[in-house]
N, C-alpha and C. Protein backbone atom coordinates (compact mmCIF):
# COMPACT_ATOMS: atom_id res chain seq x y z
N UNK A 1 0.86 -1.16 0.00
CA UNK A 1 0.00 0.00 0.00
C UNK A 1 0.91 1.23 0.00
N UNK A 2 0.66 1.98 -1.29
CA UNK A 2 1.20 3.19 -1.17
C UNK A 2 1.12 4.30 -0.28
N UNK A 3 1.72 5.59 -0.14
CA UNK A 3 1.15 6.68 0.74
C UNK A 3 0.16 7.37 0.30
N UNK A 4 -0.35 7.42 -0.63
CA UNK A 4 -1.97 8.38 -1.65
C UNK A 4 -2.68 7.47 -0.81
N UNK A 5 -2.84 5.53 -0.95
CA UNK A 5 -4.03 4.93 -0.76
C UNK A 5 -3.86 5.08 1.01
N UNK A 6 -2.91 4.99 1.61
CA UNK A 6 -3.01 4.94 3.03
C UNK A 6 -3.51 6.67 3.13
N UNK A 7 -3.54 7.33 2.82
CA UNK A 7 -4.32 8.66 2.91
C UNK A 7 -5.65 8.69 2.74
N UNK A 8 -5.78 8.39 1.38
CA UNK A 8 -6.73 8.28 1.04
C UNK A 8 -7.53 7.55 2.38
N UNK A 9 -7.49 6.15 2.44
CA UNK A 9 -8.20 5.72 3.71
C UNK A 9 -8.16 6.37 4.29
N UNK A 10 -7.29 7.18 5.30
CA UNK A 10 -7.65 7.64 6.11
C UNK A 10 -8.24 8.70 6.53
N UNK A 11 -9.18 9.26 5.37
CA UNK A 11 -9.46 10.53 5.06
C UNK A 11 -10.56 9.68 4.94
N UNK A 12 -11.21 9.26 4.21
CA UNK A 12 -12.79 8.09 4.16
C UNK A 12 -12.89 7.46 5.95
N UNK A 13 -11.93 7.13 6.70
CA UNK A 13 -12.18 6.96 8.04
C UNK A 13 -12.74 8.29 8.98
N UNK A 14 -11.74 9.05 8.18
CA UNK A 14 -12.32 10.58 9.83
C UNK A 14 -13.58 10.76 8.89
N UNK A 15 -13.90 10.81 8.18
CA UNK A 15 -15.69 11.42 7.22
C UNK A 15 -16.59 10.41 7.98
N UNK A 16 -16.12 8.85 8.13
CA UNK A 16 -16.93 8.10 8.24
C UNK A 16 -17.35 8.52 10.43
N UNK A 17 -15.94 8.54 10.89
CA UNK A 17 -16.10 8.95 12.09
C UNK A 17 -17.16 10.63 12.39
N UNK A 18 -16.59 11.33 11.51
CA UNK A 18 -16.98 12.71 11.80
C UNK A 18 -18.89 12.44 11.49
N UNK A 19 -19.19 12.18 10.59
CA UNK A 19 -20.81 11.72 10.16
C UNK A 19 -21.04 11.05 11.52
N UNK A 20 -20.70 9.86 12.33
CA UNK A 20 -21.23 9.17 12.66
C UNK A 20 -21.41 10.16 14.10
N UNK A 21 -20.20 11.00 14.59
CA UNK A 21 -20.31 11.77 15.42
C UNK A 21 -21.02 12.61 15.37
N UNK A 22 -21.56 13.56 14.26
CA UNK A 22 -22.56 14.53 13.72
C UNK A 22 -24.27 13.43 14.23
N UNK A 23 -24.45 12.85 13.50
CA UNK A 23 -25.65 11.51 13.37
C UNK A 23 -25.59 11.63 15.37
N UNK A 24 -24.87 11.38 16.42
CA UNK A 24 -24.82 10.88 17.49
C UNK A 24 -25.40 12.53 17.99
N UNK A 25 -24.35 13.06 18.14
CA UNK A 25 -24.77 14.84 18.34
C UNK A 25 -26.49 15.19 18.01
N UNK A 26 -27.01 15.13 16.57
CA UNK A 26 -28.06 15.38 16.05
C UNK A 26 -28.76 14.25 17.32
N UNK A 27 -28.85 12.70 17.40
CA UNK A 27 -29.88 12.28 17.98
C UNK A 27 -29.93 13.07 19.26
N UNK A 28 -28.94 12.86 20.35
CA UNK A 28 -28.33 13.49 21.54
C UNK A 28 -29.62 15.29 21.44
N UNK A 29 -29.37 16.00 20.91
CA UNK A 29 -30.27 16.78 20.27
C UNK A 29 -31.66 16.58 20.80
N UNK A 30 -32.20 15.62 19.76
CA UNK A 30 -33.28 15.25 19.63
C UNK A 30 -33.99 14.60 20.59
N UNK A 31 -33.36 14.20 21.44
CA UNK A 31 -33.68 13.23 22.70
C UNK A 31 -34.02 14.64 23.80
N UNK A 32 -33.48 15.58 23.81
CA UNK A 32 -32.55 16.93 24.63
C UNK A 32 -34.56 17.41 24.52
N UNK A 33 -34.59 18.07 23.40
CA UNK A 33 -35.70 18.32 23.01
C UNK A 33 -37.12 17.57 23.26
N UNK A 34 -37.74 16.58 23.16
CA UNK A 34 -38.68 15.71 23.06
C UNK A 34 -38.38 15.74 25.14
N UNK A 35 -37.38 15.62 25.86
CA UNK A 35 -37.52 15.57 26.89
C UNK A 35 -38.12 16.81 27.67
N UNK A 36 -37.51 18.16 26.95
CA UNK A 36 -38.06 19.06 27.62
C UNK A 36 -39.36 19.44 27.06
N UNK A 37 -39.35 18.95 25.93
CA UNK A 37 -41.19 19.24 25.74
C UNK A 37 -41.93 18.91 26.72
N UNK A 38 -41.94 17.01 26.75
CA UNK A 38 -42.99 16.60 27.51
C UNK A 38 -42.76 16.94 28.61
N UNK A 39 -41.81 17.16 29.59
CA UNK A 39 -41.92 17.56 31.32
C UNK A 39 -42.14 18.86 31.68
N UNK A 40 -41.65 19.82 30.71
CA UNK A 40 -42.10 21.10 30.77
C UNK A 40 -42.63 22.09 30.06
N UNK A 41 -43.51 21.37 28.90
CA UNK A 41 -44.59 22.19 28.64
C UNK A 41 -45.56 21.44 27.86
N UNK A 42 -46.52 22.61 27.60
CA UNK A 42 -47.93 21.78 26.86
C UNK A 42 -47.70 22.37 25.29
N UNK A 43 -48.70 21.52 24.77
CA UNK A 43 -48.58 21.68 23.57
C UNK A 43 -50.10 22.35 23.15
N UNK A 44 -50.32 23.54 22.71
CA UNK A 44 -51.90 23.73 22.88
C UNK A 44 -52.04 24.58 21.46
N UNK A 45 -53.41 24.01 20.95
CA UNK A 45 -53.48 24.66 19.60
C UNK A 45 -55.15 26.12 20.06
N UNK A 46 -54.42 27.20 19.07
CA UNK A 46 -55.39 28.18 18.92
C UNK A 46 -56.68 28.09 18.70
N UNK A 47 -57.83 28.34 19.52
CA UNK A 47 -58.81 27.84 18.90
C UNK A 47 -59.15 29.65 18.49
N UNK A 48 -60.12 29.77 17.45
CA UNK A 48 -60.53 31.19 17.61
C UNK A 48 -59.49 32.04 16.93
N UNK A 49 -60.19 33.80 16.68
CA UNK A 49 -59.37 34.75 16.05
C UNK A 49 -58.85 35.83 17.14
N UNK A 50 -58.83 35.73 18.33
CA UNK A 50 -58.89 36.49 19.66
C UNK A 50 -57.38 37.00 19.96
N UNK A 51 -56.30 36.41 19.14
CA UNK A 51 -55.09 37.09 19.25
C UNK A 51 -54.22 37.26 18.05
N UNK A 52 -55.21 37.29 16.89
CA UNK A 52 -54.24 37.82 15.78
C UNK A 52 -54.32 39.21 16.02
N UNK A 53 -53.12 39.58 15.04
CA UNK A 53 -52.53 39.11 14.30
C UNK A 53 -51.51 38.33 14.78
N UNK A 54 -50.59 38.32 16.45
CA UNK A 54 -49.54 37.60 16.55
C UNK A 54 -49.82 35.84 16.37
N UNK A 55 -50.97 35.75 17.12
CA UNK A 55 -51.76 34.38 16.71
C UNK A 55 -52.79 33.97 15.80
N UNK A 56 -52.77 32.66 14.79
CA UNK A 56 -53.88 32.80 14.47
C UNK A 56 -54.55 31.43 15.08
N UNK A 57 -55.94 31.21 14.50
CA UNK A 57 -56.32 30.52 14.37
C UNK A 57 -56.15 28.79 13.99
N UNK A 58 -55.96 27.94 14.91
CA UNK A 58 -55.32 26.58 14.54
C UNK A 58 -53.79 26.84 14.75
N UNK A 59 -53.25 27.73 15.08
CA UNK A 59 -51.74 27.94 15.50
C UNK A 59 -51.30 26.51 16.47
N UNK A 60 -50.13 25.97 16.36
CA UNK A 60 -49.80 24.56 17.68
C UNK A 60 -48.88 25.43 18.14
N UNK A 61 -48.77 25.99 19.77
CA UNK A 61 -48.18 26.77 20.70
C UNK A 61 -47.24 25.90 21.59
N UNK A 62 -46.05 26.15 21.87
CA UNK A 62 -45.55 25.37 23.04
C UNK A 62 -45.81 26.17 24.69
N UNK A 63 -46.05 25.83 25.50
CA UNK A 63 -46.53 26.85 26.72
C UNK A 63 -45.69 26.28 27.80
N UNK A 64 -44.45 27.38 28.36
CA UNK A 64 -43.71 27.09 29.42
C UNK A 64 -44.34 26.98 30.61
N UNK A 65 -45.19 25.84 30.93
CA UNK A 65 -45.51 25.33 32.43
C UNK A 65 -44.44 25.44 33.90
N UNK A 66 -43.45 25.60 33.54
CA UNK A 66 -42.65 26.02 34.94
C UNK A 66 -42.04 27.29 35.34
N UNK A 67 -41.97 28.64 34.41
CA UNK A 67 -41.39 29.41 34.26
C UNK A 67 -42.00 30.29 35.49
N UNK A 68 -43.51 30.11 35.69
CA UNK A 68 -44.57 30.83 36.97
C UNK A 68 -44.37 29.84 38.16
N UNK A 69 -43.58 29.09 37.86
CA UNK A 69 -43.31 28.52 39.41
C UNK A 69 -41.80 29.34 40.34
N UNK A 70 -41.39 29.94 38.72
CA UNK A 70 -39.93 30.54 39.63
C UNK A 70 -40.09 32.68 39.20
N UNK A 71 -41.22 32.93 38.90
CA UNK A 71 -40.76 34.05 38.36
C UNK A 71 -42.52 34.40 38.18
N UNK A 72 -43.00 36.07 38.31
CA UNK A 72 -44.32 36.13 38.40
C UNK A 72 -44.76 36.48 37.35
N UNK A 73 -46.16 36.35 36.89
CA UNK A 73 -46.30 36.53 35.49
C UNK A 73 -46.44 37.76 34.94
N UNK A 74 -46.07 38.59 34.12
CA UNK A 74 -45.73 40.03 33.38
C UNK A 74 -46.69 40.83 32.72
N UNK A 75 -46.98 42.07 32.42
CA UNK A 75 -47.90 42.34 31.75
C UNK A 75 -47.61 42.19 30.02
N UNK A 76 -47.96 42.11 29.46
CA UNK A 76 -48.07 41.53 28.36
C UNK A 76 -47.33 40.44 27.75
N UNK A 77 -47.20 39.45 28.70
CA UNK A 77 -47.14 37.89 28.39
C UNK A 77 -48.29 37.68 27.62
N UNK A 78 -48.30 36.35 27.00
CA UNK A 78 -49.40 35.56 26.40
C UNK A 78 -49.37 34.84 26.86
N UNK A 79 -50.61 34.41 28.05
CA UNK A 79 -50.70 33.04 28.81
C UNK A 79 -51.64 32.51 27.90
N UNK A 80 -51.81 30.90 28.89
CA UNK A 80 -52.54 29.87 28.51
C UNK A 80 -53.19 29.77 29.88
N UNK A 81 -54.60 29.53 30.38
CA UNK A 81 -55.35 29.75 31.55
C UNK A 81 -56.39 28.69 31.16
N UNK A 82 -57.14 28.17 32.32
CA UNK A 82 -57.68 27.09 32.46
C UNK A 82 -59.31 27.90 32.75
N UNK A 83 -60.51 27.67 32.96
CA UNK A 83 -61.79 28.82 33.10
C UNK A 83 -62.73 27.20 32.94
N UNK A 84 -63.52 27.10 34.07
CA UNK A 84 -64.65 26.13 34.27
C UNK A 84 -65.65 26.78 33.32
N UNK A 85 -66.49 25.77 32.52
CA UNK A 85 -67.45 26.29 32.08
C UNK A 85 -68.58 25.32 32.28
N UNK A 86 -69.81 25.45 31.58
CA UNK A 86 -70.92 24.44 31.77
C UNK A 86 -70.63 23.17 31.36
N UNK A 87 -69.59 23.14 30.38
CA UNK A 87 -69.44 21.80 29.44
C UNK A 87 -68.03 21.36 30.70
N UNK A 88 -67.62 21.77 31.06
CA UNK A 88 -66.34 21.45 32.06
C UNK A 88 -64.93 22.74 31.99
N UNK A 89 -63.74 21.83 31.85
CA UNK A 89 -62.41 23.11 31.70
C UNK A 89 -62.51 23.54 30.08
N UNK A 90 -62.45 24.42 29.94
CA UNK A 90 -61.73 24.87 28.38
C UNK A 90 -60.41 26.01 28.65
N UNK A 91 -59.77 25.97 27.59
CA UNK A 91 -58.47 26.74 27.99
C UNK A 91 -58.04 27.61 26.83
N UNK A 92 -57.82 29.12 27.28
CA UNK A 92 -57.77 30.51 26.81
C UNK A 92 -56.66 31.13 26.68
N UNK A 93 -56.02 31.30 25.37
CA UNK A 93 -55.23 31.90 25.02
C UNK A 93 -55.04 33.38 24.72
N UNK A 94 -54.78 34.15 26.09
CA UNK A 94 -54.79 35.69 26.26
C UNK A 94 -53.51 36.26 26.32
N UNK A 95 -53.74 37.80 26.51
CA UNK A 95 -52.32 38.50 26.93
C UNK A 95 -52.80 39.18 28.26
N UNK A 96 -51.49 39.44 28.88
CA UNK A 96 -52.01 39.97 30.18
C UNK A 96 -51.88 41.34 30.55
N UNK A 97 -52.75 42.26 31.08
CA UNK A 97 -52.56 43.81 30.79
C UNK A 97 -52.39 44.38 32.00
N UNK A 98 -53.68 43.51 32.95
CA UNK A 98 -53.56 44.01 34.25
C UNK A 98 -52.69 43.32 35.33
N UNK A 99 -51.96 43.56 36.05
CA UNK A 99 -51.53 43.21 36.86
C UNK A 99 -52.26 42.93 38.87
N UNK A 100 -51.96 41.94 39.42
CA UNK A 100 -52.62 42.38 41.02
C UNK A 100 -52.33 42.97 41.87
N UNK A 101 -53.41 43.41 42.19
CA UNK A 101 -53.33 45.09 42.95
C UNK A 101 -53.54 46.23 41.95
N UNK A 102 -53.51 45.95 40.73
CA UNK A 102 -53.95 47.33 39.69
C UNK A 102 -55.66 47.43 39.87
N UNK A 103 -55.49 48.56 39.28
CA UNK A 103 -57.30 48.63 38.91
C UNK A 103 -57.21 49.51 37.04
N UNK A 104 -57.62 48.81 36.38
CA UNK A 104 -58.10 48.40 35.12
C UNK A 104 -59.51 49.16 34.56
N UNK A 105 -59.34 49.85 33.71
CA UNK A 105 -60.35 50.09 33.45
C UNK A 105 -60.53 51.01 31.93
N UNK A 106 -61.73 50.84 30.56
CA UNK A 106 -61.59 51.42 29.62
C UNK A 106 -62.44 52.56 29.38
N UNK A 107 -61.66 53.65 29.16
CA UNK A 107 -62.31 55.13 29.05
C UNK A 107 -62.31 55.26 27.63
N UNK A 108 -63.37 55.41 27.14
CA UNK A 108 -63.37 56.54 25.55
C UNK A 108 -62.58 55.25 24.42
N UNK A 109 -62.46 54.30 24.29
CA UNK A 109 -62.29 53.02 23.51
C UNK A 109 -60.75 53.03 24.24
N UNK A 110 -59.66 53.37 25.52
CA UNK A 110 -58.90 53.37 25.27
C UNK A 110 -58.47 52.68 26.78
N UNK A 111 -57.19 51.58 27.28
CA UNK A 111 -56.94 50.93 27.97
C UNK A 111 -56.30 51.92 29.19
N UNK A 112 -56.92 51.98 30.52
CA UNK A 112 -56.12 52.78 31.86
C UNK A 112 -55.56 51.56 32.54
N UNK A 113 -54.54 51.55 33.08
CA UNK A 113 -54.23 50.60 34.07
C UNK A 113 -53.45 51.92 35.45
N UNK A 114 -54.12 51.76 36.35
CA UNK A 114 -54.35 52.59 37.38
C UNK A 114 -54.28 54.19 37.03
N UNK A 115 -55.41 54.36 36.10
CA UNK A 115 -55.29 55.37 36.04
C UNK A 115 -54.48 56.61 34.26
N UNK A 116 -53.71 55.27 34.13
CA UNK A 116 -52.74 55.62 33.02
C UNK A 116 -52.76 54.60 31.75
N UNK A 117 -53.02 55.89 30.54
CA UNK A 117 -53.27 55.09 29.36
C UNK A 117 -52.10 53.64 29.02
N UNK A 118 -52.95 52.40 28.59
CA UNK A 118 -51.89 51.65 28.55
C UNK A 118 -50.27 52.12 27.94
N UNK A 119 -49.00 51.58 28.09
CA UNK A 119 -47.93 51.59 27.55
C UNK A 119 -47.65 51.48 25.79
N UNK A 120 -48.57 50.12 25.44
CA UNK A 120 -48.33 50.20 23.65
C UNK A 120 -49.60 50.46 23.40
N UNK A 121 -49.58 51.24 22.40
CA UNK A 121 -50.70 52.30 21.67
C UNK A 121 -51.25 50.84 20.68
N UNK A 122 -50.66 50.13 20.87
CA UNK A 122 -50.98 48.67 19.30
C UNK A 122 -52.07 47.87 20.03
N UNK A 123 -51.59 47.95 21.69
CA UNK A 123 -52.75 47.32 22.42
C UNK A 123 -53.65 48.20 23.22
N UNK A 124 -53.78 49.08 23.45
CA UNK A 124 -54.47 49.81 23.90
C UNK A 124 -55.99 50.21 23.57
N UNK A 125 -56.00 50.33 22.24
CA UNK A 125 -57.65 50.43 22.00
C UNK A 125 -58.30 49.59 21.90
N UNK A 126 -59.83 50.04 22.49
CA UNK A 126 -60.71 48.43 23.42
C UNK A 126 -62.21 49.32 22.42
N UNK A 127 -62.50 48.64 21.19
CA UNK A 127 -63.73 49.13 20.99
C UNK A 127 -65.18 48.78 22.13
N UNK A 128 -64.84 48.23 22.47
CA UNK A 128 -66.01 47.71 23.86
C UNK A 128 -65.86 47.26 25.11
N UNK A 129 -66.17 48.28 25.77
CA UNK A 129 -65.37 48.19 27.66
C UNK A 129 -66.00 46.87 28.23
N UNK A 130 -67.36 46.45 28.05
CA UNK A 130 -67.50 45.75 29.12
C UNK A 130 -68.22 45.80 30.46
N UNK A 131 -67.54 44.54 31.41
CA UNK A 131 -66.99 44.57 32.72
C UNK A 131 -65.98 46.39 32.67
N UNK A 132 -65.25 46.43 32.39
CA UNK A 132 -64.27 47.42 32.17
C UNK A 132 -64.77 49.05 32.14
N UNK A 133 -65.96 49.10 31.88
CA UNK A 133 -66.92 50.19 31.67
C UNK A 133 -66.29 51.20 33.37
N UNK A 134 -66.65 49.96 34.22
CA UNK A 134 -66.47 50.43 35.72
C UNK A 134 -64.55 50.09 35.86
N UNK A 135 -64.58 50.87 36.76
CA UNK A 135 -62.73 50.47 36.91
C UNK A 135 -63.21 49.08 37.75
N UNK A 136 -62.13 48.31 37.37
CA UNK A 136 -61.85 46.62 37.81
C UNK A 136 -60.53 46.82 38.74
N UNK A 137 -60.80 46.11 39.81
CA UNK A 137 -59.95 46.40 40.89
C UNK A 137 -59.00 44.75 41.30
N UNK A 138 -58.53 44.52 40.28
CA UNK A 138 -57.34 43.32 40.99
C UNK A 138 -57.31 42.69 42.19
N UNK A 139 -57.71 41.74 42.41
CA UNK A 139 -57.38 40.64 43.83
C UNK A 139 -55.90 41.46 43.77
N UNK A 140 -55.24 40.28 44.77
CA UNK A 140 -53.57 39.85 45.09
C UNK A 140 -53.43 38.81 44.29
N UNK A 141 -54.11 38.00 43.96
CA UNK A 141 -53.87 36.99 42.64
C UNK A 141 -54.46 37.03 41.66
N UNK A 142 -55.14 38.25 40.74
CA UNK A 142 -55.69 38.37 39.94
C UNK A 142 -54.97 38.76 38.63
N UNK A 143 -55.30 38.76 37.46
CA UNK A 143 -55.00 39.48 36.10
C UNK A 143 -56.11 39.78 35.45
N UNK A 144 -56.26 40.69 34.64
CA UNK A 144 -57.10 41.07 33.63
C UNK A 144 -56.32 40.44 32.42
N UNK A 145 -57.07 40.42 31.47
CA UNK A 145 -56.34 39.52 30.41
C UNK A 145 -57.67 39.92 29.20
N UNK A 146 -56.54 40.31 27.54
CA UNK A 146 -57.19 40.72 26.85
C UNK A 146 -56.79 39.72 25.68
N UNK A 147 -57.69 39.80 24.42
CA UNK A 147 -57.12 38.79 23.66
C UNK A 147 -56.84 40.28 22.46
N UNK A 148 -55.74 39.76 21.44
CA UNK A 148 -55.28 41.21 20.57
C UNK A 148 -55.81 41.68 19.87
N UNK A 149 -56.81 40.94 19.32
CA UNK A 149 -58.06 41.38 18.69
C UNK A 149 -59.37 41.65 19.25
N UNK A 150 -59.17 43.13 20.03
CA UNK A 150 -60.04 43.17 20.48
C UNK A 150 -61.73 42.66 20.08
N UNK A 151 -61.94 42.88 18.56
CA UNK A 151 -63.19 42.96 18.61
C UNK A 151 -63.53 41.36 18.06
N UNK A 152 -63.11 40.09 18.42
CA UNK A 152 -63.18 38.63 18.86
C UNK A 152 -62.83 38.19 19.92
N UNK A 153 -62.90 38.90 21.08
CA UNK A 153 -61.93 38.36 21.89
C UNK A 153 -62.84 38.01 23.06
N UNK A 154 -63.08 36.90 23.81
CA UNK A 154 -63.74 36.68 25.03
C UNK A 154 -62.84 36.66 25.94
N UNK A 155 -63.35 37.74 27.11
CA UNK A 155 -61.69 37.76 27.86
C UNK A 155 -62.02 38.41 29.03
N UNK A 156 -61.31 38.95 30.15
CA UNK A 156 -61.49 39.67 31.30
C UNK A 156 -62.92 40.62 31.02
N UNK A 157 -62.72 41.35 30.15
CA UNK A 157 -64.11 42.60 30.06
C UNK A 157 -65.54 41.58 29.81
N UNK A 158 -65.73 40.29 30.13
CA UNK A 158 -67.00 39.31 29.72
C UNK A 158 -67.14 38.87 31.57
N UNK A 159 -68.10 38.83 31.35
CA UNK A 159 -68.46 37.68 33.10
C UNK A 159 -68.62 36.47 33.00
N UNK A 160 -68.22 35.84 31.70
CA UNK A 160 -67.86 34.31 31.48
C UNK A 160 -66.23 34.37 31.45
N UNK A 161 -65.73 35.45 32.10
CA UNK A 161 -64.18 35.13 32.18
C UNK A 161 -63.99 35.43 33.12
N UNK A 162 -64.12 37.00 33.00
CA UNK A 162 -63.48 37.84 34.35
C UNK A 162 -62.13 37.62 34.65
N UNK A 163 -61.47 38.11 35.95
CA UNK A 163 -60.49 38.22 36.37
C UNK A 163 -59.88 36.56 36.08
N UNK A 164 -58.57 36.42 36.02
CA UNK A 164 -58.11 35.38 36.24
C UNK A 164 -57.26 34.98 37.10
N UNK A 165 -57.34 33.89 37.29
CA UNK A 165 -56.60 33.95 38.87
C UNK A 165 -55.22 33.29 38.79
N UNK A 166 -54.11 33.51 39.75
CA UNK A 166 -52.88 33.04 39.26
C UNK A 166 -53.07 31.56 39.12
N UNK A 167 -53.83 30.65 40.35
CA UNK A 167 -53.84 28.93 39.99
C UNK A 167 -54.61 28.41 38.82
N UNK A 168 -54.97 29.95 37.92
CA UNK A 168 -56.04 29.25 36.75
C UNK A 168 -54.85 29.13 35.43
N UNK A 169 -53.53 30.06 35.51
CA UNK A 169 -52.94 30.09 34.73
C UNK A 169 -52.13 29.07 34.91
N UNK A 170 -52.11 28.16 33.45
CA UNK A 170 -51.12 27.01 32.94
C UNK A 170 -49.63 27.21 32.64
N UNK A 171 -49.46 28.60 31.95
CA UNK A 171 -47.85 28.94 31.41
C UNK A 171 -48.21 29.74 30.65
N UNK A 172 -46.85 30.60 30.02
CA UNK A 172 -46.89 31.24 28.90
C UNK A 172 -46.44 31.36 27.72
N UNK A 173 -47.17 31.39 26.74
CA UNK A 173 -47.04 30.62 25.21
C UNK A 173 -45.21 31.65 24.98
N UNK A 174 -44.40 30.49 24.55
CA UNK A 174 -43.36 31.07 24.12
C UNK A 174 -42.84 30.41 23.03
N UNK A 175 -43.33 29.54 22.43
CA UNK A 175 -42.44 28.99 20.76
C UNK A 175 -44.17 28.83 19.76
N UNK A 176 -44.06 29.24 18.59
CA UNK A 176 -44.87 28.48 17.54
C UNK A 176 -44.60 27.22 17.27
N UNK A 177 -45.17 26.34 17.21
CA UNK A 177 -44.51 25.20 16.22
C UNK A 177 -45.61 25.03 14.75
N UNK A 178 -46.40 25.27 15.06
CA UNK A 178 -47.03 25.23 13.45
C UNK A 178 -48.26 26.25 13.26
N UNK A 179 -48.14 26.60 12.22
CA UNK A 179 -47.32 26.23 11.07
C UNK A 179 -45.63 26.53 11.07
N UNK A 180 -45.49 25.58 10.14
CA UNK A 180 -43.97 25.54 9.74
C UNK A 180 -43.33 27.07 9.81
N UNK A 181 -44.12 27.32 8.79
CA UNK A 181 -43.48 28.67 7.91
C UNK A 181 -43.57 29.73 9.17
N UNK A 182 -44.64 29.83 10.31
CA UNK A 182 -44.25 30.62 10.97
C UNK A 182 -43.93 30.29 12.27
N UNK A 183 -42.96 29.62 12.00
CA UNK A 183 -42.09 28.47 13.56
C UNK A 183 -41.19 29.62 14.02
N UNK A 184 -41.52 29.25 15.32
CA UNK A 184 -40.53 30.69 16.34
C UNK A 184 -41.09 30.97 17.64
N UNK A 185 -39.84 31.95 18.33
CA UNK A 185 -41.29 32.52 19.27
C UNK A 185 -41.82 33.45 19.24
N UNK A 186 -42.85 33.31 20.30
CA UNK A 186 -43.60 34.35 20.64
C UNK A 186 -43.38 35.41 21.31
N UNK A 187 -43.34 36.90 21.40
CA UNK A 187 -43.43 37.87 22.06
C UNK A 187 -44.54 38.41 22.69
């Protein structure tokens, strides 16, 4: 065996090693993933038009279930919340505006949270107050919670929602997974 073919081999050996190490890495990966799905979060699809444009309709959401066990939930997160109804649980994909201990309330189509027009002008206008008509006064474990489209949205300003309470909230939506094309996260 010449020195080209002993090269040669050994150049077809590290490709064959380097692939097989890539292939091991990629599963390693994949295992990494599929584990933290299932133990720490849900997988929940959009029902409804209540938060486009960031959401639509039939969207598959991943929802960080442990993140409210170490850290409190924010105003304009997008949770996932649990709400008894006649038929049993159904579960609501909102954003959150009010905070507990605020008092909430919509003047002239436009969002106050104690008093002061909301922060983003994108969420702020409420063509229909509601509950909200009157200022809404926050438990210690409460949120108000709006969906982004206002005018589909069943949400805090309804008395089939109302306030939500921190043990009603599941997590908060932070990756798309489908559709494909708009895979990512959420803000």
């Amino acid at each position: 065996m010449n020195y080209s073919e002993l090269n040669r081999e050994k150049r077809e050996t590290n490709l064959l090693r380097s692939t097989v190490y890539w292939a091991a890495d990629l599963a390693a990966v994949a295992v990494l993933a599929v584990f933290v799905v299932l133990f720490f979060c849900d997988r929940v699809t959009v029902t409804g038009h209540s938060m486009e444009p960031v959401l639509a309709a039939d969207d598959v959401v991943l929802v960080n279930r442990i993140q409210y066990h170490f850290s409190d939930p924010e105003r304009f997160d997008i949770i996932v919340f649990a709400k008894e109804n006649g038929s049993g649980t159904k579960t609501y994909v909102k954003r959150i505006i009010g905070l507990p201990g605020e008092t909430v309330q919509i003047i002239d189509e436009t969002v106050y949270v104690d008093g002061v027009p909301l922060e983003d002008e994108s969420l702020s206008y409420v063509a229909l107050s509601g509950l909200a008509d009157e200022p809404v006064i926050l438990g210690e474990d409460e949120y108000f919670v709006l969906g982004d489209n206002r005018d589909s949205s069943e949400d805090s300003r309804f008395s089939g929602i109302g306030n939500v309470k921190r043990s009603q909230i599941i997590g908060r939506v932070w990756f798309r997974v489908s559709p494909f094309e708009n895979l990512g996260g959420i803000r």
